[in-house]
C-alpha atoms as a PDB file:
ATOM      1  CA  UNK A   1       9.851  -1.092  -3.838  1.00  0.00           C
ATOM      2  CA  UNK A   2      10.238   1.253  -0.888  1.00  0.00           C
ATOM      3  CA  UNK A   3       8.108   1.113   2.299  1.00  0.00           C
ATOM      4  CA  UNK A   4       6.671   4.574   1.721  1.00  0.00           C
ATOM      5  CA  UNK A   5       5.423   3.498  -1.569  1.00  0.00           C
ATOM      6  CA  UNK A   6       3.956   0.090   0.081  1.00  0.00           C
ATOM      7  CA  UNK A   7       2.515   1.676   2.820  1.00  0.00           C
ATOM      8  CA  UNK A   8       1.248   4.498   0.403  1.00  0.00           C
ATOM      9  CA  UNK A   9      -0.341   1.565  -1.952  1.00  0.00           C
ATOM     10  CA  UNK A  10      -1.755  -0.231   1.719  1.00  0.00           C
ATOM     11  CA  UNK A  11      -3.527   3.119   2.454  1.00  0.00           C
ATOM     12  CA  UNK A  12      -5.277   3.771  -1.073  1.00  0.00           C
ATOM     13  CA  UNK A  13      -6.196  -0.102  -0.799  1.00  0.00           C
ATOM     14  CA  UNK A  14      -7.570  -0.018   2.264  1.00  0.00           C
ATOM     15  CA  UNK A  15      -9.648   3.271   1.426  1.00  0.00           C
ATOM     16  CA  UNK A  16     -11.475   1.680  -1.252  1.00  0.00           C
ATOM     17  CA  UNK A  17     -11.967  -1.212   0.443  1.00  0.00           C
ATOM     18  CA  UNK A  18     -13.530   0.702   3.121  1.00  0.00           C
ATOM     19  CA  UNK A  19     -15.297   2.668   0.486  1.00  0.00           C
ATOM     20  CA  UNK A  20     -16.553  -0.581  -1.266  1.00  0.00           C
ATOM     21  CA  UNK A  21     -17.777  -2.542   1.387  1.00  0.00           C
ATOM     22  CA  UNK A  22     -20.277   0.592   2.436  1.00  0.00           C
ATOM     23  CA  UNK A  23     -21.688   1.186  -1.218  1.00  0.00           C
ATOM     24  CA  UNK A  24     -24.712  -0.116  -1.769  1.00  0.00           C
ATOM     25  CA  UNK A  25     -25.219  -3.005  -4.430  1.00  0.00           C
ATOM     26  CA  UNK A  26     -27.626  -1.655  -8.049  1.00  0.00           C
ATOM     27  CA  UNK A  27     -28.457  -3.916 -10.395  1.00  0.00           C
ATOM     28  CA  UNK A  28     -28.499  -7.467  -8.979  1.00  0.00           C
ATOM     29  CA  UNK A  29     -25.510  -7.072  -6.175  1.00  0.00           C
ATOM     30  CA  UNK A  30     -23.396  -5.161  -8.884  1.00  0.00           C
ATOM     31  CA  UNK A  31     -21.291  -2.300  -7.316  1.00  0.00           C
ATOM     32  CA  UNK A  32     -19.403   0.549  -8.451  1.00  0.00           C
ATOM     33  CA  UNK A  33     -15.620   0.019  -7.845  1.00  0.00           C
ATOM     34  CA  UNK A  34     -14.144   2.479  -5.616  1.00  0.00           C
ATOM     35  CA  UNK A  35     -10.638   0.132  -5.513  1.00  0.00           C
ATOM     36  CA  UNK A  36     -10.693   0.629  -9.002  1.00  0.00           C
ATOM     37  CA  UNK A  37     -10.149   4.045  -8.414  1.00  0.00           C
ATOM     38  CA  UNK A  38      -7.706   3.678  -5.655  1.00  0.00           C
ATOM     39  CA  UNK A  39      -5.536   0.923  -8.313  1.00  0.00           C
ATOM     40  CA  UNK A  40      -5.560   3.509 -10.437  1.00  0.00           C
ATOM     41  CA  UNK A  41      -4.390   6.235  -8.351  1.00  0.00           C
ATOM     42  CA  UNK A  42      -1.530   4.123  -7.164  1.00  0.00           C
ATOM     43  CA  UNK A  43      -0.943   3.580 -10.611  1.00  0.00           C
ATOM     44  CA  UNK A  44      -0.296   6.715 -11.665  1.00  0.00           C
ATOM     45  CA  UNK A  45       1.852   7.368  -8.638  1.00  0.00           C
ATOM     46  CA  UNK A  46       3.870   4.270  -9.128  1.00  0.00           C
ATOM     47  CA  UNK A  47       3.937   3.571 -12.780  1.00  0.00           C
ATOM     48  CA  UNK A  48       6.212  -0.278 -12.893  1.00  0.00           C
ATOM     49  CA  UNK A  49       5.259  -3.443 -13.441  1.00  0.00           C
ATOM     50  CA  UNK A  50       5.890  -4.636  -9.613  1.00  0.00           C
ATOM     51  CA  UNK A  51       3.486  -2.060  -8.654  1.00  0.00           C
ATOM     52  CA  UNK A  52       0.492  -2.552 -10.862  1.00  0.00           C
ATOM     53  CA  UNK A  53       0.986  -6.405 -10.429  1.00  0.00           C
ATOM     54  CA  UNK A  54       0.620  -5.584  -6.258  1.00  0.00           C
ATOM     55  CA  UNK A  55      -2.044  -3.126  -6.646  1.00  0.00           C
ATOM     56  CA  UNK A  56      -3.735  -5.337  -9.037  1.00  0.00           C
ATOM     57  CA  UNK A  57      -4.072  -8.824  -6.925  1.00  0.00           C
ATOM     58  CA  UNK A  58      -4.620  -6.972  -3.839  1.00  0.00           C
ATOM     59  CA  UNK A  59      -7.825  -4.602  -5.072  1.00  0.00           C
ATOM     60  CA  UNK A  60      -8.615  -8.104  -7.003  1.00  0.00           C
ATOM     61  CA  UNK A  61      -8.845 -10.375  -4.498  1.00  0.00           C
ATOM     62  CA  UNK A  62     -10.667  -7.703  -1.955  1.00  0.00           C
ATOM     63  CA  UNK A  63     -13.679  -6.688  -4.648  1.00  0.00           C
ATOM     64  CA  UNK A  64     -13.689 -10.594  -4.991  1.00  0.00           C
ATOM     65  CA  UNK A  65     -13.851 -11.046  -1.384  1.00  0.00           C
ATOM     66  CA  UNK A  66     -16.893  -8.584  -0.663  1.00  0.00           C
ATOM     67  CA  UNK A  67     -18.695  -8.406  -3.986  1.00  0.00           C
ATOM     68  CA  UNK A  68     -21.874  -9.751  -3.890  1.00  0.00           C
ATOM     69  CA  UNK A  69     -21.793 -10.497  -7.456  1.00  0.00           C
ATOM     70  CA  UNK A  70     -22.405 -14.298  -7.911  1.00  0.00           C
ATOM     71  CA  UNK A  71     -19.499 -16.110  -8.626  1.00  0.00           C
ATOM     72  CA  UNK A  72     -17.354 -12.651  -8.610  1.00  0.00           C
ATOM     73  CA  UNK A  73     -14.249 -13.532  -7.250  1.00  0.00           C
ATOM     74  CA  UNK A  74     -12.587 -15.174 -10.277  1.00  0.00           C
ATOM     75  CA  UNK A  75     -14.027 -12.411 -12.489  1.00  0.00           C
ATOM     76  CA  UNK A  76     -12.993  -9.936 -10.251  1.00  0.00           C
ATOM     77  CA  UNK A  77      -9.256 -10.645 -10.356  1.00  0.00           C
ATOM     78  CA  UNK A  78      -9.136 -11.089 -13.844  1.00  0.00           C
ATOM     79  CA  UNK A  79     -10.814  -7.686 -14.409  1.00  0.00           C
ATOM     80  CA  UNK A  80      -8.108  -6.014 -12.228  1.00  0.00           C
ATOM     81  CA  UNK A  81      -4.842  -7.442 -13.374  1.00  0.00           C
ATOM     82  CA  UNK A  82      -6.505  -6.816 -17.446  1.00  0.00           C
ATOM     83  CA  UNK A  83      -6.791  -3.837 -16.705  1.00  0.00           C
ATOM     84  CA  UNK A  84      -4.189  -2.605 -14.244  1.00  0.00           C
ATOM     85  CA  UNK A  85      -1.798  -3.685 -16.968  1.00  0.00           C
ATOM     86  CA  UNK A  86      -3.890  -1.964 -19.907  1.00  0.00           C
ATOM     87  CA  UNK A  87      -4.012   1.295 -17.681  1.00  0.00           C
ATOM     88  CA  UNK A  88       0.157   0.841 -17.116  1.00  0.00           C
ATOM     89  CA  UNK A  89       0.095   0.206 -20.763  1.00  0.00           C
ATOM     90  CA  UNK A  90      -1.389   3.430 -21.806  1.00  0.00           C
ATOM     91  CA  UNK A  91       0.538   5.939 -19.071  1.00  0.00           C
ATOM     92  CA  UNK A  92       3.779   4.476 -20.217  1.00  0.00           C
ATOM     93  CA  UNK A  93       2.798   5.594 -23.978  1.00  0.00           C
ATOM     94  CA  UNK A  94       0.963   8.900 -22.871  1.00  0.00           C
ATOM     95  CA  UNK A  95       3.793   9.666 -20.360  1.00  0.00           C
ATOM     96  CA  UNK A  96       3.886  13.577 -20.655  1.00  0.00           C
ATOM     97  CA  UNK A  97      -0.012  13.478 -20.985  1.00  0.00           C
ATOM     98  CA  UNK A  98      -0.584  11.834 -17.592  1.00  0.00           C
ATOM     99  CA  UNK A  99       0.145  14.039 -15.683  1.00  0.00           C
ATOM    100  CA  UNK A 100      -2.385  16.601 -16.890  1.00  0.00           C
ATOM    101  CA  UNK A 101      -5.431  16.150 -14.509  1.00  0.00           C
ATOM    102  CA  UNK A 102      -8.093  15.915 -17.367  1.00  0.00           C
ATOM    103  CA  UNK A 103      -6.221  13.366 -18.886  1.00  0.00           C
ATOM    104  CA  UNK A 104      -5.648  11.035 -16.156  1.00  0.00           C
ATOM    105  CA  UNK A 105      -9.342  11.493 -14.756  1.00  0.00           C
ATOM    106  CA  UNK A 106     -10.339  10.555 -18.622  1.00  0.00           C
ATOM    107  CA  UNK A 107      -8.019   7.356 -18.457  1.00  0.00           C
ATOM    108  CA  UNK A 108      -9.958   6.487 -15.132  1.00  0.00           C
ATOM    109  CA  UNK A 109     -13.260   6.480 -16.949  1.00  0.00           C
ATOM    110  CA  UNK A 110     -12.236   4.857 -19.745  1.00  0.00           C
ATOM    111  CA  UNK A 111     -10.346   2.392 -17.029  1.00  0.00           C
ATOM    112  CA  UNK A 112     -13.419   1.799 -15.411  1.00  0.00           C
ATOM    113  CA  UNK A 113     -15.481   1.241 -18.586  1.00  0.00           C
ATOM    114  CA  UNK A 114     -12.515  -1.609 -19.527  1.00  0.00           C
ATOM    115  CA  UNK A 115     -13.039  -3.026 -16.065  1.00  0.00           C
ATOM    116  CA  UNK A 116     -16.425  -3.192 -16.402  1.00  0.00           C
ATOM    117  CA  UNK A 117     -16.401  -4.780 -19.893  1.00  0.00           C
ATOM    118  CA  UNK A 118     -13.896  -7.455 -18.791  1.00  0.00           C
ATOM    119  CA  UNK A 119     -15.777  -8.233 -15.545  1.00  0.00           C
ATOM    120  CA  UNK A 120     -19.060  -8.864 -17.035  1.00  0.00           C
ATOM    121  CA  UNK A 121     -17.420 -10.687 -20.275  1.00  0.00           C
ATOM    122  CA  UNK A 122     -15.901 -13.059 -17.633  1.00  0.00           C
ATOM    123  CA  UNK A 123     -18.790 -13.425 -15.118  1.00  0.00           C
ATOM    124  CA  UNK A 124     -21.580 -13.576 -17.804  1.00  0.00           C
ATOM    125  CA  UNK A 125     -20.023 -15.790 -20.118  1.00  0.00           C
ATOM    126  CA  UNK A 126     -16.984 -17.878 -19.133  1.00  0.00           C
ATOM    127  CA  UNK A 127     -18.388 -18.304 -15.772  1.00  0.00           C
ATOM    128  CA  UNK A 128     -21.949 -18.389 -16.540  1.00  0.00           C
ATOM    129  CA  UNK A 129     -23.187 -16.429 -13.536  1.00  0.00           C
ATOM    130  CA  UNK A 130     -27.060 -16.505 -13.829  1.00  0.00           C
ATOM    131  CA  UNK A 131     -27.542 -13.226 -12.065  1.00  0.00           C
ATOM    132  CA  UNK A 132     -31.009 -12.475 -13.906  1.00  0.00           C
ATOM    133  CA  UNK A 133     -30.106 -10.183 -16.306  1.00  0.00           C
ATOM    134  CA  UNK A 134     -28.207  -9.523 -19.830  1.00  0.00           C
ATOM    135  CA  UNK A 135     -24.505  -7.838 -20.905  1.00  0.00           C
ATOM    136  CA  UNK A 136     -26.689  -4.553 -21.556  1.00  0.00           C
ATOM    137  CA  UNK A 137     -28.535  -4.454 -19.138  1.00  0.00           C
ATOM    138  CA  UNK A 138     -25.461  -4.673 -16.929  1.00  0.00           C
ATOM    139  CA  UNK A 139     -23.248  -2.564 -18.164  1.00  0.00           C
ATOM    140  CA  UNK A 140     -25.978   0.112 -18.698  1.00  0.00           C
ATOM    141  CA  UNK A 141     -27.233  -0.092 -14.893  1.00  0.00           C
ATOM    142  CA  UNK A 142     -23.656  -0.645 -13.483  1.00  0.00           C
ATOM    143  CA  UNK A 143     -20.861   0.217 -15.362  1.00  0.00           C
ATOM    144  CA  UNK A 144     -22.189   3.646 -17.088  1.00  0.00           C
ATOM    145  CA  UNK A 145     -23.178   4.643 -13.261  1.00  0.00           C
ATOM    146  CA  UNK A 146     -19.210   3.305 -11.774  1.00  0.00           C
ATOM    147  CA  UNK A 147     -17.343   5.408 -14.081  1.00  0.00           C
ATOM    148  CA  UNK A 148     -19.594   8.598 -13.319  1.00  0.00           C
ATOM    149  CA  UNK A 149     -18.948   7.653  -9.681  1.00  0.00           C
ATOM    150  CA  UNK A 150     -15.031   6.480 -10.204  1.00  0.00           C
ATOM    151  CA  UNK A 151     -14.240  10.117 -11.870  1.00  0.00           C
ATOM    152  CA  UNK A 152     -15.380  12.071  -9.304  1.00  0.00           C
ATOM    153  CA  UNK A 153     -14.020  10.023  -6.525  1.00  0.00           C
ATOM    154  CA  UNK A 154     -10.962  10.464  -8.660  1.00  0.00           C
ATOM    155  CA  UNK A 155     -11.239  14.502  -8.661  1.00  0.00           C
ATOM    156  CA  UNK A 156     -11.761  14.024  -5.096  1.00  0.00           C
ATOM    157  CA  UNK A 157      -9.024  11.788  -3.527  1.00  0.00           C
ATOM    158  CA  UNK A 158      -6.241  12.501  -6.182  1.00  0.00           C
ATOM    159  CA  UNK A 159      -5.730  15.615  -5.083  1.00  0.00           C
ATOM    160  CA  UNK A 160      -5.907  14.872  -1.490  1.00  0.00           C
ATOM    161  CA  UNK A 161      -3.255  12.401  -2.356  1.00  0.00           C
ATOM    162  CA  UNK A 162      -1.146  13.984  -4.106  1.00  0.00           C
ATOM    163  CA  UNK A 163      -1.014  16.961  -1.913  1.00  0.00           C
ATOM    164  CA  UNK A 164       0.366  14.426   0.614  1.00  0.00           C
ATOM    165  CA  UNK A 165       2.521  12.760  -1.733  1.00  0.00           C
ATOM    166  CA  UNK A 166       4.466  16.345  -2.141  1.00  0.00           C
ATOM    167  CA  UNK A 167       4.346  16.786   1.591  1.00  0.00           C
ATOM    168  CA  UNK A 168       5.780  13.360   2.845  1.00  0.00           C
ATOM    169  CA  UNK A 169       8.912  13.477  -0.132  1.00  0.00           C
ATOM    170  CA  UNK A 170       7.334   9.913  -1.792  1.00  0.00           C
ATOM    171  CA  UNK A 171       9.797   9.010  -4.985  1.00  0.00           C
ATOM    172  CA  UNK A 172       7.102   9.009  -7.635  1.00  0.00           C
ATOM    173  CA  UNK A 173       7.310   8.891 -11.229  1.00  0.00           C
ATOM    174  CA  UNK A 174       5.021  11.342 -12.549  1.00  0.00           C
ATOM    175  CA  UNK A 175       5.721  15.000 -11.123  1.00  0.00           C
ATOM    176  CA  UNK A 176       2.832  16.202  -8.869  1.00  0.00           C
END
């Protein structure tokens, strides 16, 4: 790992941290994810293991920190690092599809939906957070509504970062 990349990673991190903190909670203190959409841009910037495992455990442990999610913290890194690894997974089979916009903004919903789906799985029923209110009604309320918001924050930022990806000479491995 270089320090442009880790400073690169730091920046998208600290973004959706920012971005997550000042989101208002919907359905009992659920969220959408905005670091999920920052893990996954890094991810597609940065496609190795090292990288998704950093990226992972970092936007982990910050959702966990500021969720207000009962009992979210646990849940939360578990979500990330299943499906950091799932998302590096799937770009290292797709490569040459990747780095076709529609394709990677597709992978981010379908990223988010996986997140989702893992986070409430672990929260609802190996934790047993009583937050009020079933799988459905959850992931209808929450997680449909975070990957509407993740893609578009997606079409947003990406571009924005990869325009200064090109500019600042960062060793990526998809071409921009």
């Amino acid at each position: 790992m270089n320090t442009k990349n880790l400073v690169l990673m730091a920046l998208l991190v600290g973004v959706g941290a920012t971005l997550y903190v000042v989101t208002p909670g919907m359905v009992n203190g659920m969220k959408p994810d905005f670091m999920l959409t920052m893990m996954f841009i890094g991810i597609l910037l940065f496609p190795t293991v090292k990288e998704t495992f950093l990226l992972s455990l970092a936007t982990g442990v910050l959702s966990g920190l500021f969720t207000t999610f009962p009992a979210g913290l646990v849940p939360n890194i578990i979500d990330k690092a299943v499906t950091g690894f799932v998302f590096l997974a799937i770009l290292v089979v797709l490569k040459k599809l990747a780095s076709n916009f529609i394709v990677s903004a597709s992978l981010v919903g379908l990223g988010t939906i996986l997140s989702g789906t893992v986070f409430l799985a672990v929260a609802l029923f190996v934790f047993n957070a009583n937050v009020g209110a079933t799988f459905a009604v959850l992931f209808v309320g929450v997680v449909l509504p975070a990957v509407a918001f993740n893609v578009i924050a997606f079409a947003i930022i990406f571009p924005i970062v990869a325009k200064l990806v090109k500019r600042s000479k960062f060793q990526t491995a998809i071409s921009i």
